[in-house]
N, C-alpha and C. Protein backbone atom coordinates (compact mmCIF):
# COMPACT_ATOMS: atom_id res chain seq x y z
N UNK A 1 -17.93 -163.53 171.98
CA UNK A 1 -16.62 -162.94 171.74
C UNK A 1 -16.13 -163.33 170.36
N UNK A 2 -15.32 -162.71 169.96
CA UNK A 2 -15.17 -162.60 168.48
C UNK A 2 -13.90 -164.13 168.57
N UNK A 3 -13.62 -164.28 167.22
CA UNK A 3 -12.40 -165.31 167.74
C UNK A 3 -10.92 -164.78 166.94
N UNK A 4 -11.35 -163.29 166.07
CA UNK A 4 -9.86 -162.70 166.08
C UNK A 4 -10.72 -161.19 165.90
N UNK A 5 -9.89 -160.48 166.07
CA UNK A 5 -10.01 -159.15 166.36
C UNK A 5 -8.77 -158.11 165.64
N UNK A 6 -9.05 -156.84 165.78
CA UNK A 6 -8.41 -155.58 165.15
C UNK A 6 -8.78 -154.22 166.01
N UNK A 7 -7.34 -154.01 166.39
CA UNK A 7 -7.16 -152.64 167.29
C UNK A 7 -7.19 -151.75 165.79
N UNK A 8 -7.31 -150.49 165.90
CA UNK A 8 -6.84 -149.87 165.18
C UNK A 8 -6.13 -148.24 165.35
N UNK A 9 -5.42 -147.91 165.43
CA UNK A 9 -4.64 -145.99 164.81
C UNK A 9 -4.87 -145.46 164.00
N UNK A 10 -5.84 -144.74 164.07
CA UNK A 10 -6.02 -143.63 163.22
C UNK A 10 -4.84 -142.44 162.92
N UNK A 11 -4.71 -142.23 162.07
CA UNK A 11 -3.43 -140.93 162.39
C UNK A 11 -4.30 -139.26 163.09
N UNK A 12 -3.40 -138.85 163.11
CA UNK A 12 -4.47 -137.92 164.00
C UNK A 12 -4.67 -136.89 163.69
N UNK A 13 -5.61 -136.21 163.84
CA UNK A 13 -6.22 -134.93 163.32
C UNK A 13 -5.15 -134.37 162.33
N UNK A 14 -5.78 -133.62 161.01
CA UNK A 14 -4.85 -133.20 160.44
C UNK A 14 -4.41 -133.84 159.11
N UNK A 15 -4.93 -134.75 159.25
CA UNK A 15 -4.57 -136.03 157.92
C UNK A 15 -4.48 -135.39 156.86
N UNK A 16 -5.95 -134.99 156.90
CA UNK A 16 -6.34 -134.44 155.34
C UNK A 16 -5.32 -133.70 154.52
N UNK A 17 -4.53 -133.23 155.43
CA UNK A 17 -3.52 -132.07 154.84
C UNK A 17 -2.35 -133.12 154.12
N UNK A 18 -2.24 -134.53 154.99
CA UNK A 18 -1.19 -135.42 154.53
C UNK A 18 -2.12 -135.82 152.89
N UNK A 19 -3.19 -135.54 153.27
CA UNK A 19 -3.60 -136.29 151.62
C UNK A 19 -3.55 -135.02 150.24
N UNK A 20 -2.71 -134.12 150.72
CA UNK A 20 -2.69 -132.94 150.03
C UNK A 20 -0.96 -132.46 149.74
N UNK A 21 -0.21 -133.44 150.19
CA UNK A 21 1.29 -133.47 150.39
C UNK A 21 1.25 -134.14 149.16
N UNK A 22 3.03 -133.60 148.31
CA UNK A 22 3.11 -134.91 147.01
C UNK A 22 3.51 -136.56 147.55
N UNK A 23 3.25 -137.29 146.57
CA UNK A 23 3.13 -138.52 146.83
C UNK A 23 4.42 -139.57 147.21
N UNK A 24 5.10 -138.74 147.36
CA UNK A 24 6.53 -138.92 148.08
C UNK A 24 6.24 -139.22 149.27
N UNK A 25 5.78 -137.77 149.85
CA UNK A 25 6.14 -137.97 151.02
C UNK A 25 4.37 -139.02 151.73
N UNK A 26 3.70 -138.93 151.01
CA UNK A 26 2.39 -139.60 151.27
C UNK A 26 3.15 -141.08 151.58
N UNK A 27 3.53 -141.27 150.65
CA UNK A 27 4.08 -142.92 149.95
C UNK A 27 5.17 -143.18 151.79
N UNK A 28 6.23 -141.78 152.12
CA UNK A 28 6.78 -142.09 153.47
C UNK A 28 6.31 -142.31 154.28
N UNK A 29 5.08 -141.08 154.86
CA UNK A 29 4.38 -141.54 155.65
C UNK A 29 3.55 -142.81 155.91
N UNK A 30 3.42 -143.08 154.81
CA UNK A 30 2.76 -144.64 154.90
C UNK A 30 3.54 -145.84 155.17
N UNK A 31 4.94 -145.49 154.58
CA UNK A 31 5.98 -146.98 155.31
C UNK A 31 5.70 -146.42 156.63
N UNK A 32 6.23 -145.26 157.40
CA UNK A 32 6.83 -145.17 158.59
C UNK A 32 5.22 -145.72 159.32
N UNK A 33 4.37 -145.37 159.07
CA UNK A 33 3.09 -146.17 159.44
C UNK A 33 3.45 -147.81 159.43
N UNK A 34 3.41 -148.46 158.54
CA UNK A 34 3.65 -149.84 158.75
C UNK A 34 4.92 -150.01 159.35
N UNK A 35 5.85 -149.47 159.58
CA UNK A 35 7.37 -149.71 160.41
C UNK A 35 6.46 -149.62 161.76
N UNK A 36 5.53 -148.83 162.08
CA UNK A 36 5.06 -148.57 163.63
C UNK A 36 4.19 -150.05 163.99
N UNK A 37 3.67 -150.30 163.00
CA UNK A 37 2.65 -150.63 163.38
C UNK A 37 3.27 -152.82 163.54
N UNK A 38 4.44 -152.67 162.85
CA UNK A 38 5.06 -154.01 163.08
C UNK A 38 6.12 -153.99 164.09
N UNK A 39 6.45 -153.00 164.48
CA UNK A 39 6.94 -152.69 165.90
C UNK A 39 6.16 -152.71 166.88
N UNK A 40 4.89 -152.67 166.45
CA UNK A 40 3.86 -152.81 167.56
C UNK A 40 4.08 -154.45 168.35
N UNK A 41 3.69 -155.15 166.32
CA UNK A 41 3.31 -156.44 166.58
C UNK A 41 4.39 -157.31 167.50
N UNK A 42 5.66 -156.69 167.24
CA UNK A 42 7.10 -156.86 167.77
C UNK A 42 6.74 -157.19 169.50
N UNK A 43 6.45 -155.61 169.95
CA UNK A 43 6.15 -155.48 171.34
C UNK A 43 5.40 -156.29 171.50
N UNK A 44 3.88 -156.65 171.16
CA UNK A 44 2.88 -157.67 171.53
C UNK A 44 3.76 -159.12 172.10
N UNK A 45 4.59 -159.44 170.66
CA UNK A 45 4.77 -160.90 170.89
C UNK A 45 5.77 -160.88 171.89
N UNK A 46 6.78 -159.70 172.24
CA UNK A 46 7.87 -160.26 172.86
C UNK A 46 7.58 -159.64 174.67
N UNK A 47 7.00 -158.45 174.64
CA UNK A 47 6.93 -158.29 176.01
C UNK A 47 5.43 -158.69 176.65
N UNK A 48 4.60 -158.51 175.59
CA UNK A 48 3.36 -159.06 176.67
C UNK A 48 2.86 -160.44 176.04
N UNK A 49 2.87 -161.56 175.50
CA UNK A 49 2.93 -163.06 175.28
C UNK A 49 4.24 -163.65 175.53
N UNK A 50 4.96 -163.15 175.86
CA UNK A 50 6.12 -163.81 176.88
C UNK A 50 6.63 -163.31 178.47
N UNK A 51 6.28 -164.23 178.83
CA UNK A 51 6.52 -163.58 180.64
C UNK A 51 6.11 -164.47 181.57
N UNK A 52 5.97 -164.65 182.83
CA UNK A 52 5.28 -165.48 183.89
C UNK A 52 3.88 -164.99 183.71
N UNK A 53 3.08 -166.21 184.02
CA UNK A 53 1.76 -165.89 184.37
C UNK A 53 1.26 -165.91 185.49
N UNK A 54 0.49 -165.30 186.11
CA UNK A 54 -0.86 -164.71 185.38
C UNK A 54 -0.74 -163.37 184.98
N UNK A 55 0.19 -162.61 185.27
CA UNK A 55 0.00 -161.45 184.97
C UNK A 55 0.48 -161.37 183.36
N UNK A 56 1.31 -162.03 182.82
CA UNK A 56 1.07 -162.04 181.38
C UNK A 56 1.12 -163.29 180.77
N UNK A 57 0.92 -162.92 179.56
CA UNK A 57 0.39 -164.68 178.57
C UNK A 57 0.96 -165.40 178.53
N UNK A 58 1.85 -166.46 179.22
CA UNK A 58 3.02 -166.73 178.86
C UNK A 58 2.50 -167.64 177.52
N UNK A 59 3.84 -167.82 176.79
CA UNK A 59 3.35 -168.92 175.75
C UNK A 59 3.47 -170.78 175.94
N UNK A 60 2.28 -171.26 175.53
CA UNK A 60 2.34 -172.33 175.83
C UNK A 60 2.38 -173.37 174.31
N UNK A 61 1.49 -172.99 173.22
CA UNK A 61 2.23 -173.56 172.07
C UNK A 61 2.51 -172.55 171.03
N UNK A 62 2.20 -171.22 171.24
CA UNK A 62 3.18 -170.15 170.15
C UNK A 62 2.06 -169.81 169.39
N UNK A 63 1.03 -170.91 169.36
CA UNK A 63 0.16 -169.75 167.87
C UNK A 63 -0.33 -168.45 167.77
N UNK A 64 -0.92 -168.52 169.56
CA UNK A 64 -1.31 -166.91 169.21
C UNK A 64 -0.82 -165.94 168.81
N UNK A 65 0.89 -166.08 169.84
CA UNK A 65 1.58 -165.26 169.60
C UNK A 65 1.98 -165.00 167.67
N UNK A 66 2.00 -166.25 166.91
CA UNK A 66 2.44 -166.19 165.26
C UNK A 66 1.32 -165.69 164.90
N UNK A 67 0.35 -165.35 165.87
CA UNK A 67 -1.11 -165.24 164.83
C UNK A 67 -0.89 -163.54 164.70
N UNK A 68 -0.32 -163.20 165.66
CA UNK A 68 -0.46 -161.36 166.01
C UNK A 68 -0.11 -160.40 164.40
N UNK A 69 -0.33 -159.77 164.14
CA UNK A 69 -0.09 -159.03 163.14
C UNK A 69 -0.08 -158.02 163.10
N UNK A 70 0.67 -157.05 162.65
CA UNK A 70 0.65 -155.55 162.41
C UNK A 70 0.66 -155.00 161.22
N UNK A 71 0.31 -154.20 160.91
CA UNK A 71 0.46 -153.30 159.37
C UNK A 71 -0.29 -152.04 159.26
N UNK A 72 -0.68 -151.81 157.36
CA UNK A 72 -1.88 -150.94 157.46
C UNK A 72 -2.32 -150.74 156.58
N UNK A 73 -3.20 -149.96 156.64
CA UNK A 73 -4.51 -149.66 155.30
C UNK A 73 -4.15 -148.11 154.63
N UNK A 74 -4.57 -148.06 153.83
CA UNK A 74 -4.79 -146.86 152.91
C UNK A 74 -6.31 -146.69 153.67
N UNK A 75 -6.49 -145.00 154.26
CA UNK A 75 -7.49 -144.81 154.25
C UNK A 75 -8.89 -144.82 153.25
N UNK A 76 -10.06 -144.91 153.28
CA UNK A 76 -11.24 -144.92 152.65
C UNK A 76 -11.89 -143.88 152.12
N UNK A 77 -13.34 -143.66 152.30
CA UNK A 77 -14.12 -142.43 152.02
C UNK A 77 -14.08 -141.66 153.16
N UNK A 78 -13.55 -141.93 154.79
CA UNK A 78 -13.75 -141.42 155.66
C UNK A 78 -12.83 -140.06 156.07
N UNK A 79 -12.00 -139.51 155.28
CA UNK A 79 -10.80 -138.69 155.38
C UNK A 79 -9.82 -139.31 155.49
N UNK A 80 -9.70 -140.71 156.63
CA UNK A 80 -8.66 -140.87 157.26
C UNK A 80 -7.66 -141.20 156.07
N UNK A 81 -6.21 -140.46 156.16
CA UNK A 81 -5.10 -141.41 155.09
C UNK A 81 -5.28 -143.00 155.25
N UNK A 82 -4.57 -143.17 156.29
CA UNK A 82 -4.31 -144.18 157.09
C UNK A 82 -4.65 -144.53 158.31
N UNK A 83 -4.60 -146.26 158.42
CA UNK A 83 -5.07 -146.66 159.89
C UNK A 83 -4.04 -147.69 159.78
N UNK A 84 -3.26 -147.81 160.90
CA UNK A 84 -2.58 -149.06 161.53
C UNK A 84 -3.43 -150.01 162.31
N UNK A 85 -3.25 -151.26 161.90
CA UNK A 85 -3.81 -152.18 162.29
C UNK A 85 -3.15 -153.61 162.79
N UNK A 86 -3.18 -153.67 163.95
CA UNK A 86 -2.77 -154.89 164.98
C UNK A 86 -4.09 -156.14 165.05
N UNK A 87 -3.59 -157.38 164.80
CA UNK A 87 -4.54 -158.53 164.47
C UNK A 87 -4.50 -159.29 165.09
N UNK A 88 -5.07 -159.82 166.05
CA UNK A 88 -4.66 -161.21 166.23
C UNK A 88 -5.80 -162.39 165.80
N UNK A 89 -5.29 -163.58 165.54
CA UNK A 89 -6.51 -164.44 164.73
C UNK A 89 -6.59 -164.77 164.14
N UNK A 90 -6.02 -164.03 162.99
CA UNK A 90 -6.38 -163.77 161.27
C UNK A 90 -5.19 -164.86 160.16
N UNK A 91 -3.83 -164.61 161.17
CA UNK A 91 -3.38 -165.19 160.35
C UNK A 91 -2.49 -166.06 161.36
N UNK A 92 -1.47 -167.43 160.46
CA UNK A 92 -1.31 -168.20 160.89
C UNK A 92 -2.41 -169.24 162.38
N UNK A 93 -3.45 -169.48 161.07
CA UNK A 93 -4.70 -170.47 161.49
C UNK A 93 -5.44 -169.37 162.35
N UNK A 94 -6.71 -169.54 162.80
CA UNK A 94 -7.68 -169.05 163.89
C UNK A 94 -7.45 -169.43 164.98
N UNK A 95 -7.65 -168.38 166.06
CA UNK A 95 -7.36 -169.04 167.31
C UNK A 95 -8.31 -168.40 168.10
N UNK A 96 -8.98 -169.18 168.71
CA UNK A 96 -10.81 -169.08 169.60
C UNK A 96 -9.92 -168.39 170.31
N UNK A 97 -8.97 -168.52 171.38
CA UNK A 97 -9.17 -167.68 172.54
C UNK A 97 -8.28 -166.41 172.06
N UNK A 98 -8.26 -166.20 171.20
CA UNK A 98 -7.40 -164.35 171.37
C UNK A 98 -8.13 -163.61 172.12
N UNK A 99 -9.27 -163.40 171.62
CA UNK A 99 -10.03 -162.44 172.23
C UNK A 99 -10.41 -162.31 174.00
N UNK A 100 -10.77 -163.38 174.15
CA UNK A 100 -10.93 -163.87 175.68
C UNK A 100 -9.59 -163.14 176.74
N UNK A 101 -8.19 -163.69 175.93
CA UNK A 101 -7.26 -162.96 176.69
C UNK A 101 -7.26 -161.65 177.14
N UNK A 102 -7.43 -161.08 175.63
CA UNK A 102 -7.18 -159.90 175.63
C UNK A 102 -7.95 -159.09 176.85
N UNK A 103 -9.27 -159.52 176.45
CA UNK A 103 -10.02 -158.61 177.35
C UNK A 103 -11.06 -159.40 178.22
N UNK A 104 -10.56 -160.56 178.60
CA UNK A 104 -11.06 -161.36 180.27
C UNK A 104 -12.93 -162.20 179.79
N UNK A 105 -12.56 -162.85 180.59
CA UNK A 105 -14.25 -163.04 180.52
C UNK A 105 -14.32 -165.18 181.17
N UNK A 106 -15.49 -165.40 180.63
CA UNK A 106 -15.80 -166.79 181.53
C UNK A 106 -16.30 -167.47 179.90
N UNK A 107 -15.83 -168.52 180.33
CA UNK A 107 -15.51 -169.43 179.55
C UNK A 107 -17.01 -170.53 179.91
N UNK A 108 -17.82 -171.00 178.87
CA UNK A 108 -18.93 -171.89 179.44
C UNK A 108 -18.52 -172.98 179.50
N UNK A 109 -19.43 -173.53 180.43
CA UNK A 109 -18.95 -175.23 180.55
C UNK A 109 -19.00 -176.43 179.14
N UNK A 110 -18.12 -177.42 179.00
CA UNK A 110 -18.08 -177.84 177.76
C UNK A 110 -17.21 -178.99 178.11
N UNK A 111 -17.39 -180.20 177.27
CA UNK A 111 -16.82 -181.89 177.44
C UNK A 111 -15.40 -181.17 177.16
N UNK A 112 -14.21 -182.16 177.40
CA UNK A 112 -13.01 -182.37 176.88
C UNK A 112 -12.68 -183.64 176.70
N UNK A 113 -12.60 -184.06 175.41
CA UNK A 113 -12.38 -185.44 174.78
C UNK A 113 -10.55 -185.78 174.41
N UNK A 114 -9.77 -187.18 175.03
CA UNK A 114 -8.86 -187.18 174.45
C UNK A 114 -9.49 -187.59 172.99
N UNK A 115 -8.67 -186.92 172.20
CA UNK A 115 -8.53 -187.01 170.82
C UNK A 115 -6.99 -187.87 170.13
N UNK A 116 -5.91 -187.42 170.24
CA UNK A 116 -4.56 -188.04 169.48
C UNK A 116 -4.43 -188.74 171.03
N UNK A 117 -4.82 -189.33 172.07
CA UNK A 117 -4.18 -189.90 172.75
C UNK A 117 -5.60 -190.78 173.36
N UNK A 118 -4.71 -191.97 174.19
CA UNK A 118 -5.87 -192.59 174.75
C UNK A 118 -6.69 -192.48 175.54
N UNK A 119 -6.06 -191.34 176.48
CA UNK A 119 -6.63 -190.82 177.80
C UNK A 119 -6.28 -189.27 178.23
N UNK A 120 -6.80 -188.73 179.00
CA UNK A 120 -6.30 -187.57 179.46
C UNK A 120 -5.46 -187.62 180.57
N UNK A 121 -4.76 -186.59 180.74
CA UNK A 121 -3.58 -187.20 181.91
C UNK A 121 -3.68 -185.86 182.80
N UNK A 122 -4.35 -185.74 183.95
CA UNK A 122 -3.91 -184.50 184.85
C UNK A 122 -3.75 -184.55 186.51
N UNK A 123 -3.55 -183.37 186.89
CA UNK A 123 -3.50 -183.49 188.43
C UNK A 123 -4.78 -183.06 188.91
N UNK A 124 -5.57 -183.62 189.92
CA UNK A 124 -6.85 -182.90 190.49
C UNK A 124 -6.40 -182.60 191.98
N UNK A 125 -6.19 -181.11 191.93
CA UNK A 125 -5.75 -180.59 192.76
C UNK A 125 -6.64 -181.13 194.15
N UNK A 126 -7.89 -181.16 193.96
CA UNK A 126 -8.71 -180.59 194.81
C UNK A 126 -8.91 -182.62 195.82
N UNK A 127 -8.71 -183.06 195.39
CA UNK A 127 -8.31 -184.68 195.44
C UNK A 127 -7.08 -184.75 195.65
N UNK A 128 -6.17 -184.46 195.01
CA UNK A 128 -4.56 -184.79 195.22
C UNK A 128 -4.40 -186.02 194.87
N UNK A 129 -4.60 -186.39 193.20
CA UNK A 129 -4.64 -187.58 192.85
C UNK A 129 -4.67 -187.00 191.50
N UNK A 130 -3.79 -188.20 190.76
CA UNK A 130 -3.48 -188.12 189.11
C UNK A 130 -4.98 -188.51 188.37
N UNK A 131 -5.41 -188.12 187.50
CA UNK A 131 -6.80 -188.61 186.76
C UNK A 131 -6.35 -189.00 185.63
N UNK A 132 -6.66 -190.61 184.80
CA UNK A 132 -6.15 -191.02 183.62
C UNK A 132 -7.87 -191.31 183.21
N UNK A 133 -8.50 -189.96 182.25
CA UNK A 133 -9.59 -190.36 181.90
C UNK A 133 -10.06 -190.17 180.62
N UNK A 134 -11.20 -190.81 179.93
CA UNK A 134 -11.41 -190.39 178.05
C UNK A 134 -11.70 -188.93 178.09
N UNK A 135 -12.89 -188.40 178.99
CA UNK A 135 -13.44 -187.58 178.76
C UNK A 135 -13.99 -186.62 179.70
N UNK A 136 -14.24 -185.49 180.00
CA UNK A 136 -13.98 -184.92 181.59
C UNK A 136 -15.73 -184.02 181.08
N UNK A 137 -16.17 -183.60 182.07
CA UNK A 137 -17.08 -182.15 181.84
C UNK A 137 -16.38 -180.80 182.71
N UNK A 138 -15.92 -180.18 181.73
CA UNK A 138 -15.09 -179.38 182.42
C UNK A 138 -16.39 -177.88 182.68
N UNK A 139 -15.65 -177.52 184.02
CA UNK A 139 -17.11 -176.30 184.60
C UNK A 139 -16.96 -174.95 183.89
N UNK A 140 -15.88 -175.22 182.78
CA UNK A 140 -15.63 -173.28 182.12
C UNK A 140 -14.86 -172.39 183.32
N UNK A 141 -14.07 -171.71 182.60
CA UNK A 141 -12.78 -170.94 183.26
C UNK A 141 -13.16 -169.50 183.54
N UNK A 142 -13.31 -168.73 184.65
CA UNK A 142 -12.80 -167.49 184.69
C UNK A 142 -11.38 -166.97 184.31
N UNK A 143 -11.44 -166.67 183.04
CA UNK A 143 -10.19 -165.82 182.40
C UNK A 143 -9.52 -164.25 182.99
N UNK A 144 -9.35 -164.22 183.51
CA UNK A 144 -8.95 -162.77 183.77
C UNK A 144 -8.12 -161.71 182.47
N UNK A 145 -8.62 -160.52 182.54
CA UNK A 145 -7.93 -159.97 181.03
C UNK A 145 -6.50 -159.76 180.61
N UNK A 146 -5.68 -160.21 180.10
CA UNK A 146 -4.14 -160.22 180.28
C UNK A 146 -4.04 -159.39 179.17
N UNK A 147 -4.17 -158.12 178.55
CA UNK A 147 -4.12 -157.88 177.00
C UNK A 147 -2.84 -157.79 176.73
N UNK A 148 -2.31 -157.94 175.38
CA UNK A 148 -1.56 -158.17 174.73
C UNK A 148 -1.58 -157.18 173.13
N UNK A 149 -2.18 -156.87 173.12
CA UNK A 149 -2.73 -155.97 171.65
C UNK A 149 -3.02 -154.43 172.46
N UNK A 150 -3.92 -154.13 172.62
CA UNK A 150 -3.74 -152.62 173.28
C UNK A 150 -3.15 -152.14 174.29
N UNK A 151 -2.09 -153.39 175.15
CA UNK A 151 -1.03 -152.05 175.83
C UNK A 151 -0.04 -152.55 174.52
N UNK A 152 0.84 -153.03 173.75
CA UNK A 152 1.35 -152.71 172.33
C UNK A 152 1.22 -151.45 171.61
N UNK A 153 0.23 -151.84 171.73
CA UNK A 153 -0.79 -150.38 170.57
C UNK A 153 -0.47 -148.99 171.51
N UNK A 154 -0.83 -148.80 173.02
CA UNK A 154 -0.45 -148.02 173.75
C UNK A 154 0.80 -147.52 173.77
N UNK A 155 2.04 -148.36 173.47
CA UNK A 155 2.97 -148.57 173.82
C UNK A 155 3.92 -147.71 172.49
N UNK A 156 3.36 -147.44 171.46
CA UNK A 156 3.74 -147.61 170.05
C UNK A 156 3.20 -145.87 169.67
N UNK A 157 1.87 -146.10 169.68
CA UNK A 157 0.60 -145.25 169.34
C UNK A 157 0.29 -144.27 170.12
N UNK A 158 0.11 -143.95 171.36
CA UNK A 158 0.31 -142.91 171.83
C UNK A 158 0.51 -141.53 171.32
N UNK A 159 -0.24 -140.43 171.23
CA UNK A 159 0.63 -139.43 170.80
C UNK A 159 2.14 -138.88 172.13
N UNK A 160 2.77 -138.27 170.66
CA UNK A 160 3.92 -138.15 170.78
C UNK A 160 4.76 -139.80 171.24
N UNK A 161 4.08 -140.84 170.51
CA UNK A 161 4.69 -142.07 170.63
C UNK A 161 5.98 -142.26 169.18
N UNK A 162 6.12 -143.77 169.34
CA UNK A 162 7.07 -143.59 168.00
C UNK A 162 6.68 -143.82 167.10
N UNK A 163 5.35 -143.98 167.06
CA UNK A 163 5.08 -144.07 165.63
C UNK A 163 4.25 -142.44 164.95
N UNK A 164 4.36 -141.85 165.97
CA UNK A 164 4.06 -140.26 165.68
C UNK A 164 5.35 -140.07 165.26
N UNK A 165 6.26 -140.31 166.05
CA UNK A 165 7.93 -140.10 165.83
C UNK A 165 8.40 -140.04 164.47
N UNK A 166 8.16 -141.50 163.98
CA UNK A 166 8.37 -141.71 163.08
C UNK A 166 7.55 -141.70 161.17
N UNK A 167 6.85 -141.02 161.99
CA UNK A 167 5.97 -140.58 160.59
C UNK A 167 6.66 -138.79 160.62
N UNK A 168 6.60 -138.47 162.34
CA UNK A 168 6.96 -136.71 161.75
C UNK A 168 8.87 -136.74 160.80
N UNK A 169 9.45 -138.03 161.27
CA UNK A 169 11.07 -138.36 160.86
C UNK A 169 11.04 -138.58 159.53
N UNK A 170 10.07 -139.22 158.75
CA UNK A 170 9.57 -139.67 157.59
C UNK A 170 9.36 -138.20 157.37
N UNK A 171 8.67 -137.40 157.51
CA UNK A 171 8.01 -135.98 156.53
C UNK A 171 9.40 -135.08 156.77
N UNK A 172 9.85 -135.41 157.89
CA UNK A 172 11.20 -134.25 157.84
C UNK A 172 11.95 -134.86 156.94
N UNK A 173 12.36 -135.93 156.76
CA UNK A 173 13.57 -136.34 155.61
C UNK A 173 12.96 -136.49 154.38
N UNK A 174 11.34 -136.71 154.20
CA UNK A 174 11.27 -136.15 152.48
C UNK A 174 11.87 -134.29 152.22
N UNK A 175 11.30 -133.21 152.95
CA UNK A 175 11.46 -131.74 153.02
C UNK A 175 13.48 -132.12 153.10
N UNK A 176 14.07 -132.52 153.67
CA UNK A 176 15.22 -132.43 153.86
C UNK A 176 15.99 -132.83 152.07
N UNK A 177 15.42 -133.80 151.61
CA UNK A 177 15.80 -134.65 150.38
C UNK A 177 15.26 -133.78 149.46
N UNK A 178 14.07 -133.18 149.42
CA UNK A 178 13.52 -132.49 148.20
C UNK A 178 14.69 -131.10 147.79
């Protein structure tokens, strides 16, 4: 599994014609693209990395959630104008498990060492007894998929979503201003 990742929006059929518009309204359509696409990142962090778990991520020290990102690209050689792009990973430090969340999976078995402390401190359920120990072999986790990045992206992106909305609001108020 990767340890950060990128959804991406293509704009949709039809582009080419946006790359044939003056550079006004090119230049609009491209904010109202990044307005969507950090409204995305918006939704990610606030409705699906905050909530009860298991059914969503709740946050436990915040990075992933600071790691999430939204924006976008100037399209390439491929036609596309533009692609909106949702991140998580990339920025504010790396974080191994984005990906895992997003889209579920099993975790291999692997030591856990206290490091800044002297011991580890937990409950063993399965005993019903506190464990104060250096170092554990832990058996690896079944993760179940909680995503956080593509229902956002769903949520945003969609046609006839708002960020269709707001790119067709963007081309009507350049034609309105010209």
């Amino acid at each position: 599994m990767p340890t950060s990742f990128t959804l991406k929006f293509d704009l949709p059929p039809g582009t080419s014609a946006i790359s044939r518009l003056p550079a006004l309204i090119q230049a609009n359509v491209f904010q109202a693209l990044v307005q969507g696409m950090r409204l995305a990142e918006s939704i990610s962090q606030t409705k699906y990395l905050t909530g009860p778990r298991p059914d969503k991520l709740g946050v436990v020290t915040g990075l992933l959630r600071s790691s999430v990102k939204g924006g976008a690209q100037l399209g390439g050689g491929s036609g596309i104008f533009a692609i909106g792009v949702l991140r998580a990973g990339y920025f504010g430090g790396e974080v191994k498990y984005a990906a895992i969340h997003e889209y579920g999976g099993k975790t291999s078995p692997h030591p856990i060492e206290a490091k800044n402390v002297p011991r580890l401190v937990f409950f063993w359920k399965k005993k019903g007894i506190w464990m104060r120990i250096r170092k554990v072999n832990h058996p690896g986790s079944n993760i179940p998929a909680r995503p956080y990045l593509s229902t956002a992206m769903a949520d945003t992106a969609m046609p006839g979503g708002i960020i269709d909305r707001m790119i067709q609001a963007s081309i009507d108020r350049a034609y309105k201003d010209s």
